[in-house]
N, C-alpha and C. Protein backbone atom coordinates (compact mmCIF):
# COMPACT_ATOMS: atom_id res chain seq x y z
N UNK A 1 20.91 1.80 -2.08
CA UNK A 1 19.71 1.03 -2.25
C UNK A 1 19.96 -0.07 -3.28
N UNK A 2 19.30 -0.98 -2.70
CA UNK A 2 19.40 -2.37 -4.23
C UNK A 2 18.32 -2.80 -4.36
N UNK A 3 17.60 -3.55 -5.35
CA UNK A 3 16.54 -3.98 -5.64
C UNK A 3 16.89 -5.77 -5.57
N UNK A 4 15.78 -6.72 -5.20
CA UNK A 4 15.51 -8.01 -4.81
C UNK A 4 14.53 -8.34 -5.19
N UNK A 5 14.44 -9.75 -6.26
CA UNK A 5 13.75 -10.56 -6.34
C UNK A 5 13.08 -11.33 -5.32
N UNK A 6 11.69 -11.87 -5.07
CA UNK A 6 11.52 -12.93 -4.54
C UNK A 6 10.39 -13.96 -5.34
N UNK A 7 10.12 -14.91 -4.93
CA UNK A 7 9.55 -15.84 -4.72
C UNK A 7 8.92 -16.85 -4.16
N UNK A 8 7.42 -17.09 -4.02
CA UNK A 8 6.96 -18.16 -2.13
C UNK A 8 6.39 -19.24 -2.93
N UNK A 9 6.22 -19.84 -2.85
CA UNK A 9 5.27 -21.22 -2.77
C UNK A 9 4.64 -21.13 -1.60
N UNK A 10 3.19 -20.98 -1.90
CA UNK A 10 2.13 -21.06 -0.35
C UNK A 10 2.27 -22.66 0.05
N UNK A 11 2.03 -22.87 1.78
CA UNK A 11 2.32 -24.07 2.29
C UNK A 11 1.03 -24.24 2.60
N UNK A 12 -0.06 -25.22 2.13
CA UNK A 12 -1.10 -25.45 2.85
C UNK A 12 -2.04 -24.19 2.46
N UNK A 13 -3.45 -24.14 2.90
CA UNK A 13 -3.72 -23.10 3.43
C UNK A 13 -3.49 -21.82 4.48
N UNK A 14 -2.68 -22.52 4.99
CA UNK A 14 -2.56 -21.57 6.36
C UNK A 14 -1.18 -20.38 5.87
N UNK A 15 -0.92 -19.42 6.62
CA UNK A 15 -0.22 -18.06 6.50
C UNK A 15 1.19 -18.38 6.06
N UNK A 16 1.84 -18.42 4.73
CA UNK A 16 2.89 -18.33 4.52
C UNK A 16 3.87 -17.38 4.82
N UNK A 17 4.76 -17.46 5.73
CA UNK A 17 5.50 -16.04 5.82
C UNK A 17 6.67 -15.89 4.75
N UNK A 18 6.87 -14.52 4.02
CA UNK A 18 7.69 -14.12 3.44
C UNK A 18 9.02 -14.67 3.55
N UNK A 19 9.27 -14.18 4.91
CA UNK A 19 10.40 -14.71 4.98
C UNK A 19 10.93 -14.87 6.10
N UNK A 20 11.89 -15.76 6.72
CA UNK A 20 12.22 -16.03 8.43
C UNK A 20 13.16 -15.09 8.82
N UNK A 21 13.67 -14.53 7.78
CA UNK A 21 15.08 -13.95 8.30
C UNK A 21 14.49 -12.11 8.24
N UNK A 22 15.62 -11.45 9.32
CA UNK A 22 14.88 -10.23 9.47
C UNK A 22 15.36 -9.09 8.60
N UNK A 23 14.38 -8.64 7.20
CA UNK A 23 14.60 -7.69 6.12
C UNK A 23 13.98 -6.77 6.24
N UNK A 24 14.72 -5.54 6.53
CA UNK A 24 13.97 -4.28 6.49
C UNK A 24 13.87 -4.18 4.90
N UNK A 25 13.26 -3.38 4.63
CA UNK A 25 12.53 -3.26 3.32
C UNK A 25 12.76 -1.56 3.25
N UNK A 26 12.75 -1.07 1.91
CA UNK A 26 11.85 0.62 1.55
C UNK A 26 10.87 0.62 1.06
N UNK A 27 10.54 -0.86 0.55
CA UNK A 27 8.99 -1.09 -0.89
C UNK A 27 9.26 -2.16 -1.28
N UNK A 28 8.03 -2.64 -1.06
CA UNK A 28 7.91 -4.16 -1.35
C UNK A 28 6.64 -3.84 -2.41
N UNK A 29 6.72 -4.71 -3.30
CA UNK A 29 5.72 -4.68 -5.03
C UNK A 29 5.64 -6.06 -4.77
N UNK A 30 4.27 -6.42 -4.94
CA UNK A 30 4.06 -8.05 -4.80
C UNK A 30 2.96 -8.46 -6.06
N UNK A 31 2.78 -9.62 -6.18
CA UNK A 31 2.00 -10.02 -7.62
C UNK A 31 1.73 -11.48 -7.44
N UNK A 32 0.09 -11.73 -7.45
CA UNK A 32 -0.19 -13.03 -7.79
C UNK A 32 -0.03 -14.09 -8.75
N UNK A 33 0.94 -14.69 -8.96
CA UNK A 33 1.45 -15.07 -10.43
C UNK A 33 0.75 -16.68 -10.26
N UNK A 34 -0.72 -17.17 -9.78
CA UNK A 34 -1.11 -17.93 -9.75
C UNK A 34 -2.17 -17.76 -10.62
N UNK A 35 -2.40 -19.26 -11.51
CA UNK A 35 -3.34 -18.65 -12.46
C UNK A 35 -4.60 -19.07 -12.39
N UNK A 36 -5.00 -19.48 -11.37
CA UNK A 36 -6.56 -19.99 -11.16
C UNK A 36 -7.04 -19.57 -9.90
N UNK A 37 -6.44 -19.16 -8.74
CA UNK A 37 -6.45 -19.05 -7.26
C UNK A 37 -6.14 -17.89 -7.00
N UNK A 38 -7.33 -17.22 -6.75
CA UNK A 38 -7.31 -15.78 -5.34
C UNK A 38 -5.92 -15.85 -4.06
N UNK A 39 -5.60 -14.82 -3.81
CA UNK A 39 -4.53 -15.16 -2.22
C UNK A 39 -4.54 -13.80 -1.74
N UNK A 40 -4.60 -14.06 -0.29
CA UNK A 40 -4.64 -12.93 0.75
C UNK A 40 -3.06 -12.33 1.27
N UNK A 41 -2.97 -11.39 1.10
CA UNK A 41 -1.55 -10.81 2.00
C UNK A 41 -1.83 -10.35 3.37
N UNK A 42 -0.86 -9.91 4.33
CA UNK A 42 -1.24 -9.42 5.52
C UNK A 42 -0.79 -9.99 6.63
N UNK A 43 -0.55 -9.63 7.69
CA UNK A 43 0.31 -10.46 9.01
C UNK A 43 -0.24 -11.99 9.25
N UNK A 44 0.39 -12.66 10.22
CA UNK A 44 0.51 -13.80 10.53
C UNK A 44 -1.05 -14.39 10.72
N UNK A 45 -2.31 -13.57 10.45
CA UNK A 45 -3.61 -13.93 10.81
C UNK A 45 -4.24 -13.82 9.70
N UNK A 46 -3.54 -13.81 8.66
CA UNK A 46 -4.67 -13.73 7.07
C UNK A 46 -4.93 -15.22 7.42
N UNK A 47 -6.01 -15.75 6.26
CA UNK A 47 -6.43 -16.54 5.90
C UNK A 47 -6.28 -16.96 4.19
N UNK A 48 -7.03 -17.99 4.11
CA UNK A 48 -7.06 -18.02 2.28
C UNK A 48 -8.28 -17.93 2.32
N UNK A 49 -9.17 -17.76 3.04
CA UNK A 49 -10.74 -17.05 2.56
C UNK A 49 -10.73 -15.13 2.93
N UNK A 50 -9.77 -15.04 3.40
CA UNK A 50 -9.91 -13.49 3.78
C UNK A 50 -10.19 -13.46 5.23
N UNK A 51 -11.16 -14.05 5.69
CA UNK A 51 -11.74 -13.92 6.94
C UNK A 51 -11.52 -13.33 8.23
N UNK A 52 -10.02 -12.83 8.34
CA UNK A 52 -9.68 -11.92 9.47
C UNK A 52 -9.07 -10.48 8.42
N UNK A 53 -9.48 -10.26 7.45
CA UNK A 53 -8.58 -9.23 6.82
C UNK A 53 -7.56 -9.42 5.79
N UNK A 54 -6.73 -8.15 5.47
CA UNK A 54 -5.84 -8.39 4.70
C UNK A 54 -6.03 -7.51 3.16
N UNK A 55 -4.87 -7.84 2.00
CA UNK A 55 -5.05 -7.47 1.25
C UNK A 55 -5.85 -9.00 0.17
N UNK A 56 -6.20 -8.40 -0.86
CA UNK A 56 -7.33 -9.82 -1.54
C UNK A 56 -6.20 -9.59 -3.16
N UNK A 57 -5.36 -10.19 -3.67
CA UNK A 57 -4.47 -10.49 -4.96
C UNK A 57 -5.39 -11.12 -5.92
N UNK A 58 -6.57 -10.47 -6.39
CA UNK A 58 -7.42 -11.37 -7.51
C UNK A 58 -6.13 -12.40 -8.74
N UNK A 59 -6.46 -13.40 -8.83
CA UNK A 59 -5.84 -14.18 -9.85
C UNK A 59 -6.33 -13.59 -11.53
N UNK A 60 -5.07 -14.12 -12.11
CA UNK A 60 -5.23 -13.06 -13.59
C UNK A 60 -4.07 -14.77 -14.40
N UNK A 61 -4.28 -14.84 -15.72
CA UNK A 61 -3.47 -14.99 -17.08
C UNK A 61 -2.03 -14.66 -17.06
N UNK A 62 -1.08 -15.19 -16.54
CA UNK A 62 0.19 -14.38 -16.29
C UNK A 62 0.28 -14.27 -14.95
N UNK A 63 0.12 -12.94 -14.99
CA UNK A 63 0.20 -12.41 -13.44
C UNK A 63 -1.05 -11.50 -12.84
N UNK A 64 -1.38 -12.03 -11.70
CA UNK A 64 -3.09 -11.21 -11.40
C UNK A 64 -2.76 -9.89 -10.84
N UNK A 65 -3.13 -9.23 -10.01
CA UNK A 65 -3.19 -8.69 -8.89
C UNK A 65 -1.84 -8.02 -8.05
N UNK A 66 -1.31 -7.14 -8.44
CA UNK A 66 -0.55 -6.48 -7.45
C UNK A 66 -1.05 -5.50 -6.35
N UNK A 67 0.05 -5.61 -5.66
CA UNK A 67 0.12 -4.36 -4.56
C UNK A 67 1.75 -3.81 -4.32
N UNK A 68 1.83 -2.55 -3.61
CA UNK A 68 2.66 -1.83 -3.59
C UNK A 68 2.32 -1.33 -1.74
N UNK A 69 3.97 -1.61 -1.36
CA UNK A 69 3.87 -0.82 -0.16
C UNK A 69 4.80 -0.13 -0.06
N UNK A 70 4.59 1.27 -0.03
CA UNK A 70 5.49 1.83 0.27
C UNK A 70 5.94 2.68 -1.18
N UNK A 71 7.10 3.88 -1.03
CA UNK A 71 7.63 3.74 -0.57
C UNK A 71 7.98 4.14 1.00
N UNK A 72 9.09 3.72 1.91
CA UNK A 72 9.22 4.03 3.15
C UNK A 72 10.29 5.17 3.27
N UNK A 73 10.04 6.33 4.37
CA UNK A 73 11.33 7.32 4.40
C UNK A 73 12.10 6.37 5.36
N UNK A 74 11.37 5.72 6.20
CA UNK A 74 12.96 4.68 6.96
C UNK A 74 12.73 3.26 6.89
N UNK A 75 13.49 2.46 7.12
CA UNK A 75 13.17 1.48 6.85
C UNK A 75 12.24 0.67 7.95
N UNK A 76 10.88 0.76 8.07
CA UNK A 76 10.04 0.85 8.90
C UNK A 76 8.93 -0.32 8.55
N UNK A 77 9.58 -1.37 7.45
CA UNK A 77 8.76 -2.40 7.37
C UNK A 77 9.39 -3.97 7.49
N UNK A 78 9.06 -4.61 7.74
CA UNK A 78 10.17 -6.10 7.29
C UNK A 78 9.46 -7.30 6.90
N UNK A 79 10.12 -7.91 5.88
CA UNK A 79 9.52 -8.47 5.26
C UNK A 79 8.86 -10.07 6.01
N UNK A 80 9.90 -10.38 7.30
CA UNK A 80 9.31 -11.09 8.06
C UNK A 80 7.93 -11.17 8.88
N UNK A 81 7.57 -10.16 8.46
CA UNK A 81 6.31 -9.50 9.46
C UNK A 81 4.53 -9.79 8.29
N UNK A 82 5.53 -9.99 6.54
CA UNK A 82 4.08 -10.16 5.81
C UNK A 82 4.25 -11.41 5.30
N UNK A 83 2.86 -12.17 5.66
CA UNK A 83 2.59 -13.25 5.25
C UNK A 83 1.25 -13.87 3.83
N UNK A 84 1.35 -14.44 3.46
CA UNK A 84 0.34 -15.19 2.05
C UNK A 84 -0.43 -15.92 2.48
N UNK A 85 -2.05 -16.09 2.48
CA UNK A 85 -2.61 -17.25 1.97
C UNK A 85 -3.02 -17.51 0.94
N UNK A 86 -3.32 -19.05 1.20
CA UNK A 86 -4.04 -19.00 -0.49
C UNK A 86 -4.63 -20.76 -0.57
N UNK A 87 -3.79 -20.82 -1.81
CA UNK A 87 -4.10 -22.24 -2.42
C UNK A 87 -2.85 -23.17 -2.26
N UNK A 88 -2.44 -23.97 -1.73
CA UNK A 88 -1.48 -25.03 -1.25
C UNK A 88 -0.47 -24.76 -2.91
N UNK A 89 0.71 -24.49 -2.92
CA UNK A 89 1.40 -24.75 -4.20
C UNK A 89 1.34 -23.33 -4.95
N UNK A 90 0.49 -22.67 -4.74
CA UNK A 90 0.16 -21.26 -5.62
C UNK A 90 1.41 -20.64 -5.04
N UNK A 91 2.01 -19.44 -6.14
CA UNK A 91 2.92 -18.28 -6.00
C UNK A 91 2.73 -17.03 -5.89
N UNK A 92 3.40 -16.51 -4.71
CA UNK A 92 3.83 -15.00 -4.72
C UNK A 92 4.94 -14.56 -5.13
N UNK A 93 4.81 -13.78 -6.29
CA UNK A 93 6.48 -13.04 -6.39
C UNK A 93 6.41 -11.65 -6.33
N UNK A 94 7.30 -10.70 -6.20
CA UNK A 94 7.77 -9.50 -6.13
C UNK A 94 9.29 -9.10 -5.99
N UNK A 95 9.21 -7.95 -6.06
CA UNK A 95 9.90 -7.45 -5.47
C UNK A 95 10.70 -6.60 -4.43
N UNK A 96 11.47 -6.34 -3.99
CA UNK A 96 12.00 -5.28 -2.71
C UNK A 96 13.04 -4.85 -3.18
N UNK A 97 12.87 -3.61 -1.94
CA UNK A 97 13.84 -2.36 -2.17
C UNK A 97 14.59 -2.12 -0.98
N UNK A 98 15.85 -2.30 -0.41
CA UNK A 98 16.70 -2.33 0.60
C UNK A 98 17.65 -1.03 0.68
């Protein structure tokens, strides 16, 4: 197992995906490190108002809002599959577990 940094810059409002390339994951730890702006997690149909679902990353001083998925007994998630909305320029960081 190894542990991985990441980092997104949201594009626009619309669904940032994690990532293009295909990462199975064991646990992904994610964190709103935007400091004025709410952002949604969740497949390719979040929004930045929430409006079809998702997880809600309240904004915080630092860093707002985490979540935790996982951990996984197989590698049964990928990181291509979770996407961000939010605020055009705002950040997601976390980490993963491979």
């Amino acid at each position: 197992m190894s542990v991985h940094n990441f980092r997104l810059a949201l594009v626009g409002t619309a669904a940032t995906r994690f990532t293009s390339t295909r990462t199975p994951v064991r646990q992904l730890i994610a964190f709103n490190t935007g400091a004025t702006n709410d952002m949604w997690v969740g497949d390719k149909t979040v929004t930045a108002t929430g409006s079809t679902g998702g997880l809600k990353l309240v904004h915080g001083t630092g860093a707002g809002q985490s979540f935790n998925a996982g951990p996984f007994v197989a590698l049964n998630t990928n990181l291509e599959d979770w996407y961000a909305a939010g605020t055009d320029g705002d950040v997601i960081s976390g980490v993963y577990i491979v």
